[in-house]
C-alpha atoms as a PDB file:
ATOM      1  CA  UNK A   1       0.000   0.000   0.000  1.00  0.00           C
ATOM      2  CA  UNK A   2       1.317   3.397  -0.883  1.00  0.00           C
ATOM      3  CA  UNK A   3       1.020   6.189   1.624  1.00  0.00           C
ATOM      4  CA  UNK A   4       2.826   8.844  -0.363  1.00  0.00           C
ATOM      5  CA  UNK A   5      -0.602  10.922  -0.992  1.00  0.00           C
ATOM      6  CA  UNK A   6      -1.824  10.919   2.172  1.00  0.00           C
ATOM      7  CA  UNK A   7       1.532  11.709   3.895  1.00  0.00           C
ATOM      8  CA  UNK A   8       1.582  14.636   1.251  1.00  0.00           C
ATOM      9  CA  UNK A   9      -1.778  15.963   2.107  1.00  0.00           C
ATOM     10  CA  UNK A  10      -1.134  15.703   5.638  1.00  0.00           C
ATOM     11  CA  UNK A  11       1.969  17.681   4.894  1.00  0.00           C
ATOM     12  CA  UNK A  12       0.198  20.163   3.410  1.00  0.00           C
ATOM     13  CA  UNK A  13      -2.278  20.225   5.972  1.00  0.00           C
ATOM     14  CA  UNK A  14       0.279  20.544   8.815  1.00  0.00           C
ATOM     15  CA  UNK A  15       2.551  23.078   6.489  1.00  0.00           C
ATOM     16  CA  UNK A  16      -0.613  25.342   6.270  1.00  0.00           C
ATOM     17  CA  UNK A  17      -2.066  24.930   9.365  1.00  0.00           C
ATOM     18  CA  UNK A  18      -5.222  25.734  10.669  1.00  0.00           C
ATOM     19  CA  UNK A  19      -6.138  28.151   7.776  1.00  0.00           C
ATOM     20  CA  UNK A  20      -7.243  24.944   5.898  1.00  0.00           C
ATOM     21  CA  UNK A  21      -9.651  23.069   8.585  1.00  0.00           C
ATOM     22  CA  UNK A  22     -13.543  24.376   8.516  1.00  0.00           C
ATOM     23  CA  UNK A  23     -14.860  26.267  11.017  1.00  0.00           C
ATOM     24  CA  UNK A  24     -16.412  24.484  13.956  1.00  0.00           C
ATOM     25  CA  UNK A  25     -19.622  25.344  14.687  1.00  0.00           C
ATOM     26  CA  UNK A  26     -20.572  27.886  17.316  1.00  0.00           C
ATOM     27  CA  UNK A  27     -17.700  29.553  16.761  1.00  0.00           C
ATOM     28  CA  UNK A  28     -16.830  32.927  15.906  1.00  0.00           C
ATOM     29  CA  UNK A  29     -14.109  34.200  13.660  1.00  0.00           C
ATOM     30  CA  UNK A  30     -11.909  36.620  14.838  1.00  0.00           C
ATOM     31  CA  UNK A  31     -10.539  39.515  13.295  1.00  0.00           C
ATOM     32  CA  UNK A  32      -6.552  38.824  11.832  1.00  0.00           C
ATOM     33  CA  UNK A  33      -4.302  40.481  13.270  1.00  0.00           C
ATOM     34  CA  UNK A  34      -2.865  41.929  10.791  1.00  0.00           C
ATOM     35  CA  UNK A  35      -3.213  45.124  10.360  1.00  0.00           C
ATOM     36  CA  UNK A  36      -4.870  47.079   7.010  1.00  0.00           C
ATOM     37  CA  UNK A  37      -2.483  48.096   4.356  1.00  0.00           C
ATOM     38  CA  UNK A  38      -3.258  51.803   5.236  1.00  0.00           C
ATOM     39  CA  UNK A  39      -3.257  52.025   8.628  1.00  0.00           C
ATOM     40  CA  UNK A  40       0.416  51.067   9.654  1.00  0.00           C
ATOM     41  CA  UNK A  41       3.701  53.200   9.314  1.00  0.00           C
ATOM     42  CA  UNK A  42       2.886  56.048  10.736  1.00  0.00           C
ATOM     43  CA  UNK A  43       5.759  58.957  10.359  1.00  0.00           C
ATOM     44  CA  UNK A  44       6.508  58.698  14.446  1.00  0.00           C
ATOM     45  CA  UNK A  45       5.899  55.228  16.095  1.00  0.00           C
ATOM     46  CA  UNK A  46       4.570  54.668  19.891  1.00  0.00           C
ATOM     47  CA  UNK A  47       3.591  52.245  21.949  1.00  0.00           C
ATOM     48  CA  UNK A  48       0.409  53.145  21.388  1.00  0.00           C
ATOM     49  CA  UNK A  49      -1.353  50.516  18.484  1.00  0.00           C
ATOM     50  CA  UNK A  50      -0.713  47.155  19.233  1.00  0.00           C
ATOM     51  CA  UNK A  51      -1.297  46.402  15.582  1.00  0.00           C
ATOM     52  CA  UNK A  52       0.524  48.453  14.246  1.00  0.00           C
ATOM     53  CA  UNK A  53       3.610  48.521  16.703  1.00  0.00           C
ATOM     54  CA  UNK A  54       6.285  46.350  14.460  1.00  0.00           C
ATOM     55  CA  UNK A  55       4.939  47.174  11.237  1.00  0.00           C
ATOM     56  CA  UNK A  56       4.870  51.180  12.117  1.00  0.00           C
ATOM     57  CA  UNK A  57       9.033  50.452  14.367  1.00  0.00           C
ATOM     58  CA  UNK A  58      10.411  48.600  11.280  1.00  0.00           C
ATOM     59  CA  UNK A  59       9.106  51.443   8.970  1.00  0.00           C
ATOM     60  CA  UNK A  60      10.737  53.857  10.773  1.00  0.00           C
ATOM     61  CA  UNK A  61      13.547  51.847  11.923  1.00  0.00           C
ATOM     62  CA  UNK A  62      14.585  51.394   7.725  1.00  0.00           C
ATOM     63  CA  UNK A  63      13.639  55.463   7.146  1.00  0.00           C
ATOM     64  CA  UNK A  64      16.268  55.898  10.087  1.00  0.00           C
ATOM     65  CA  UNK A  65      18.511  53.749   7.877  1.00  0.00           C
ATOM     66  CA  UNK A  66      18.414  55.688   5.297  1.00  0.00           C
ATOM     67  CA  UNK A  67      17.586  59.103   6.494  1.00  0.00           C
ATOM     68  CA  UNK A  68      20.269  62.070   5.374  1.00  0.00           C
ATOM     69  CA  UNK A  69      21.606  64.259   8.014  1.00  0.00           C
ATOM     70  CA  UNK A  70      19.167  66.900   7.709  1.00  0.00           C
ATOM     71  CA  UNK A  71      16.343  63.787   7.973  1.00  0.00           C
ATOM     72  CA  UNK A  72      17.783  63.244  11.181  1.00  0.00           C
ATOM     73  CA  UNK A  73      18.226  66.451  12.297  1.00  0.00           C
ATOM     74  CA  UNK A  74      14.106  67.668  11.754  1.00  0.00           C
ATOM     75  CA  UNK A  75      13.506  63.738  13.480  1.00  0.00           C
ATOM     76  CA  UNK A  76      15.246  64.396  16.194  1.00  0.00           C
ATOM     77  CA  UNK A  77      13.740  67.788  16.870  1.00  0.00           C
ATOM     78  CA  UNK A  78       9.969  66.274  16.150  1.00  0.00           C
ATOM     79  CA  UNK A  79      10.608  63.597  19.165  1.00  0.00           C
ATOM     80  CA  UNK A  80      10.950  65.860  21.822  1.00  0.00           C
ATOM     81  CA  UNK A  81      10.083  64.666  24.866  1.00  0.00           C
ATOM     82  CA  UNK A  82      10.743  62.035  27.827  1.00  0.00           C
ATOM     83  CA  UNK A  83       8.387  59.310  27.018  1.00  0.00           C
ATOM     84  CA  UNK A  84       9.573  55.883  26.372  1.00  0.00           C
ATOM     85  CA  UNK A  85       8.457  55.370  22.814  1.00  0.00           C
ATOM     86  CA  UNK A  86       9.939  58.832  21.788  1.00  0.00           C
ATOM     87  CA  UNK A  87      13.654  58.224  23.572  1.00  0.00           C
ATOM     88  CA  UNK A  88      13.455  54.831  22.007  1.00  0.00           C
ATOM     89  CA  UNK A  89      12.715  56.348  18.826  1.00  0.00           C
ATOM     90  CA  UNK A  90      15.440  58.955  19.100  1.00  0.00           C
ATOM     91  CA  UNK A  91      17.479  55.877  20.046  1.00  0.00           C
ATOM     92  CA  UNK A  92      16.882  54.638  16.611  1.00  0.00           C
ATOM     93  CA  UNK A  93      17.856  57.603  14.929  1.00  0.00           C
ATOM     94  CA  UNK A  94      20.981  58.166  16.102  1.00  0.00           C
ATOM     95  CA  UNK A  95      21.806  54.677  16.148  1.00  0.00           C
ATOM     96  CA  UNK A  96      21.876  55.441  12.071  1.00  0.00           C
ATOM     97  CA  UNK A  97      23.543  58.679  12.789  1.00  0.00           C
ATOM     98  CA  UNK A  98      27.269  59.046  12.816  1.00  0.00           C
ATOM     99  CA  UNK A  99      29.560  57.884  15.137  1.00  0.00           C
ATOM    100  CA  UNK A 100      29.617  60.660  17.521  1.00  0.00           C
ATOM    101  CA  UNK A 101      25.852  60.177  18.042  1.00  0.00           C
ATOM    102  CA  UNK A 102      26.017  55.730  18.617  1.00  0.00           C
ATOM    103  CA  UNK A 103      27.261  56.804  22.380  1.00  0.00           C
ATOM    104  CA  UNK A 104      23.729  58.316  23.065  1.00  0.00           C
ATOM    105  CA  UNK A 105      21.771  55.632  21.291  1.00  0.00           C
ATOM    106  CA  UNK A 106      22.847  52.963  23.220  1.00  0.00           C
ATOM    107  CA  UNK A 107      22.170  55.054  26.500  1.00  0.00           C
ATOM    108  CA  UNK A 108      18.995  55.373  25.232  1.00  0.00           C
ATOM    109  CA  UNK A 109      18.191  51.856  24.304  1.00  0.00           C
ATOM    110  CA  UNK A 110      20.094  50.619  27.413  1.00  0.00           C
ATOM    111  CA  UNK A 111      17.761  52.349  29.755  1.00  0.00           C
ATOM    112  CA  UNK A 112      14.288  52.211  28.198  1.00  0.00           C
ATOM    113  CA  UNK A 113      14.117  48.726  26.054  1.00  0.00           C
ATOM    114  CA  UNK A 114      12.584  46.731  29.125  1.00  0.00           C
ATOM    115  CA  UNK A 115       9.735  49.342  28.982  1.00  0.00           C
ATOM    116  CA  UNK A 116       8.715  48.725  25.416  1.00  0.00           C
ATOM    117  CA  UNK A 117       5.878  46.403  24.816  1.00  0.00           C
ATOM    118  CA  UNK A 118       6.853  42.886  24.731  1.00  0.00           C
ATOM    119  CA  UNK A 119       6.200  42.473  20.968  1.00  0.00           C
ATOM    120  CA  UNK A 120       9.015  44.902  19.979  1.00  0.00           C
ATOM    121  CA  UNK A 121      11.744  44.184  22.855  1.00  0.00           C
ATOM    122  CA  UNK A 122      13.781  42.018  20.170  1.00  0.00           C
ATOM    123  CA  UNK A 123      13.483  44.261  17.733  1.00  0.00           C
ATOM    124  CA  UNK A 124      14.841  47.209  19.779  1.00  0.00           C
ATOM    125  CA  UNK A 125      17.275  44.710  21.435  1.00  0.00           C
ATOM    126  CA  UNK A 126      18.635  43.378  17.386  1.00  0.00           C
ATOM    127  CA  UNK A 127      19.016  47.108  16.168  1.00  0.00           C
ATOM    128  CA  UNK A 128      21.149  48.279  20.189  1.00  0.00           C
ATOM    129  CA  UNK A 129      23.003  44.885  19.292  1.00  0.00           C
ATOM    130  CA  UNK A 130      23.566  46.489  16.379  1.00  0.00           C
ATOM    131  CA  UNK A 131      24.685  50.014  16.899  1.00  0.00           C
ATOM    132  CA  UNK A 132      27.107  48.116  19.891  1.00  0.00           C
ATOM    133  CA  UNK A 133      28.857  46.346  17.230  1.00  0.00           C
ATOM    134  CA  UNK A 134      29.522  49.475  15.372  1.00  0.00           C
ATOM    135  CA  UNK A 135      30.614  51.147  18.058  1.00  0.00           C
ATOM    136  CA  UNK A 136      33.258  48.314  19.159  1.00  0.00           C
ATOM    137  CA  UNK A 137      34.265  47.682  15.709  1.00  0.00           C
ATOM    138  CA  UNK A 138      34.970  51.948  15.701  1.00  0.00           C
ATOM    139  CA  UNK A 139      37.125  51.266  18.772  1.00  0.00           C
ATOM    140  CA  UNK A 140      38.814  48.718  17.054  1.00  0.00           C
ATOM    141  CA  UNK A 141      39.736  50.768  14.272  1.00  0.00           C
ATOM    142  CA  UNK A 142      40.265  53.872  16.504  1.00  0.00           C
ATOM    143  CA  UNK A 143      43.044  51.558  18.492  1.00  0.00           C
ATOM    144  CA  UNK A 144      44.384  50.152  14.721  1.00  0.00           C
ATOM    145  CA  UNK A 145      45.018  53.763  14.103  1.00  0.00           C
ATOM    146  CA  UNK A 146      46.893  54.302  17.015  1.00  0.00           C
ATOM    147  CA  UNK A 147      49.020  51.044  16.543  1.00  0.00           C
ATOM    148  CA  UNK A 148      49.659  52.080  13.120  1.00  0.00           C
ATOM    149  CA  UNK A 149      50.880  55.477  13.371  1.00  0.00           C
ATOM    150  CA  UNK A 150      52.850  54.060  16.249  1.00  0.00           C
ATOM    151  CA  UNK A 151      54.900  51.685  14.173  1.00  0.00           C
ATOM    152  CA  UNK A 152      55.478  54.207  11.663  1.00  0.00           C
ATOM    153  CA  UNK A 153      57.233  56.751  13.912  1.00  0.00           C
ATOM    154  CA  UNK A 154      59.065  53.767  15.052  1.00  0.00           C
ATOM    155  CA  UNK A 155      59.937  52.892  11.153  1.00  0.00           C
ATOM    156  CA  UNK A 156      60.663  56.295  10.539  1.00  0.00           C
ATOM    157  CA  UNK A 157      63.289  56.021  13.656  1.00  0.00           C
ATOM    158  CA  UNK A 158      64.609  52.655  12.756  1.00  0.00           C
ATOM    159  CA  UNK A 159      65.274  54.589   9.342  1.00  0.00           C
ATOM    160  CA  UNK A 160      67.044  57.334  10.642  1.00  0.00           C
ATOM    161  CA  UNK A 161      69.197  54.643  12.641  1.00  0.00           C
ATOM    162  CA  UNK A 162      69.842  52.870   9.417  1.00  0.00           C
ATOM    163  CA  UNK A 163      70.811  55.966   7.519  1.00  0.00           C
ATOM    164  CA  UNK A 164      73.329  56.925  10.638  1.00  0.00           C
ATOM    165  CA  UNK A 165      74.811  53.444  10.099  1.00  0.00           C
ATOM    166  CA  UNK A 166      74.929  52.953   6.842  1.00  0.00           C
ATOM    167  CA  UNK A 167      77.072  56.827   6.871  1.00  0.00           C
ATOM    168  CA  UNK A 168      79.302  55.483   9.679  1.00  0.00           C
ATOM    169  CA  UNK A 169      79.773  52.125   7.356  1.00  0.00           C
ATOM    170  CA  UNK A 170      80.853  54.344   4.495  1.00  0.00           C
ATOM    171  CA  UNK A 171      82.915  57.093   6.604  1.00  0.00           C
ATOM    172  CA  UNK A 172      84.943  53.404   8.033  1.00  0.00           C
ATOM    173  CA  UNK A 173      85.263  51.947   4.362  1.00  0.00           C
ATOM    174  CA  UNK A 174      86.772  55.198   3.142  1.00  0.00           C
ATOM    175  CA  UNK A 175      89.184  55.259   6.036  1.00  0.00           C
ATOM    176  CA  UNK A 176      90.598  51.958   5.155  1.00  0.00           C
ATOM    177  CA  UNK A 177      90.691  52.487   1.614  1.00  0.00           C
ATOM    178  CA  UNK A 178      92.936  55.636   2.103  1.00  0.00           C
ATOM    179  CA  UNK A 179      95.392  53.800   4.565  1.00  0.00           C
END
């Protein structure tokens, strides 16, 4: 006996889930959660639709992303303010800003994350991840700066050494040519 077809179907079924199986009766459908196509990504995000809170924090997360200065700069200045959705939303924006800004982005993520809505905590978490690795790989290149202008005062020393020998060499060759 071949099972194939009906392993296949209950693959599908399984794959799918319970979109497939009919309604039981007595039941009521509920509404999807997912939001309408119009009524997500709003310019500044909050806390505020459930929703609509990744759809509206990812919008804004990838206009942060690529945002100009000047973006950034009228952003910043529209999230005035001390509540936790709009320091976590400056948070984002400097995150994308430049390095001198990543300091005050991962304050702001540091201290306010655990307030945001459970829903968005690894998003927020994935993007101060994020502006953390930037920040150490900055160091990193900061301190490979530092090493390399380092060796090449000592190079340029070494060569100055070299020079002073290689003058004495020729000064002590000429002496014993002319004896």
């Amino acid at each position: 006996m071949n099972f194939r077809p009906l392993l296949a179907c209950l693959a599908v079924t399984w794959l799918a889930g319970c979109e497939l199986l009919p309604e039981q009766p007595g039941t009521t459908a509920r509404p999807a959660a997912e939001p309408s196509g119009n009524a997500c990504h709003a310019v500044i995000p909050d806390f505020d639709d459930e929703a609509c809170l990744l759809p509206d924090w990812v919008a804004f997360g990838l206009a942060s992303q690529r945002g100009e200065r000047g973006w950034r700069e009228v952003m910043l200045g529209r999230l005035q303010g001390e509540t936790k959705d709009r320091r976590l939303a400056r948070a984002v924006v400097l995150a994308w800003g430049d390095e001198s800004q990543w300091d005050r982005a991962s304050e702001l993520f540091k201290a306010d994350l655990h307030t945001a809505p459970a829903a968005l905590q690894p998003l927020l978490r994935y993007w101060l991840n994020e502006v953390e690795g930037r920040r150490a790989m900055s160091g990193r290149v900061a301190s490979s700066r530092e090493e390399l202008a380092a060796l090449e005062e000592e190079n340029a020393a070494l060569a100055e050494k070299l020079e002073a020998l290689t003058a004495i060499e020729q000064n002590i060759n000429l002496r014993q040519q002319t004896e």
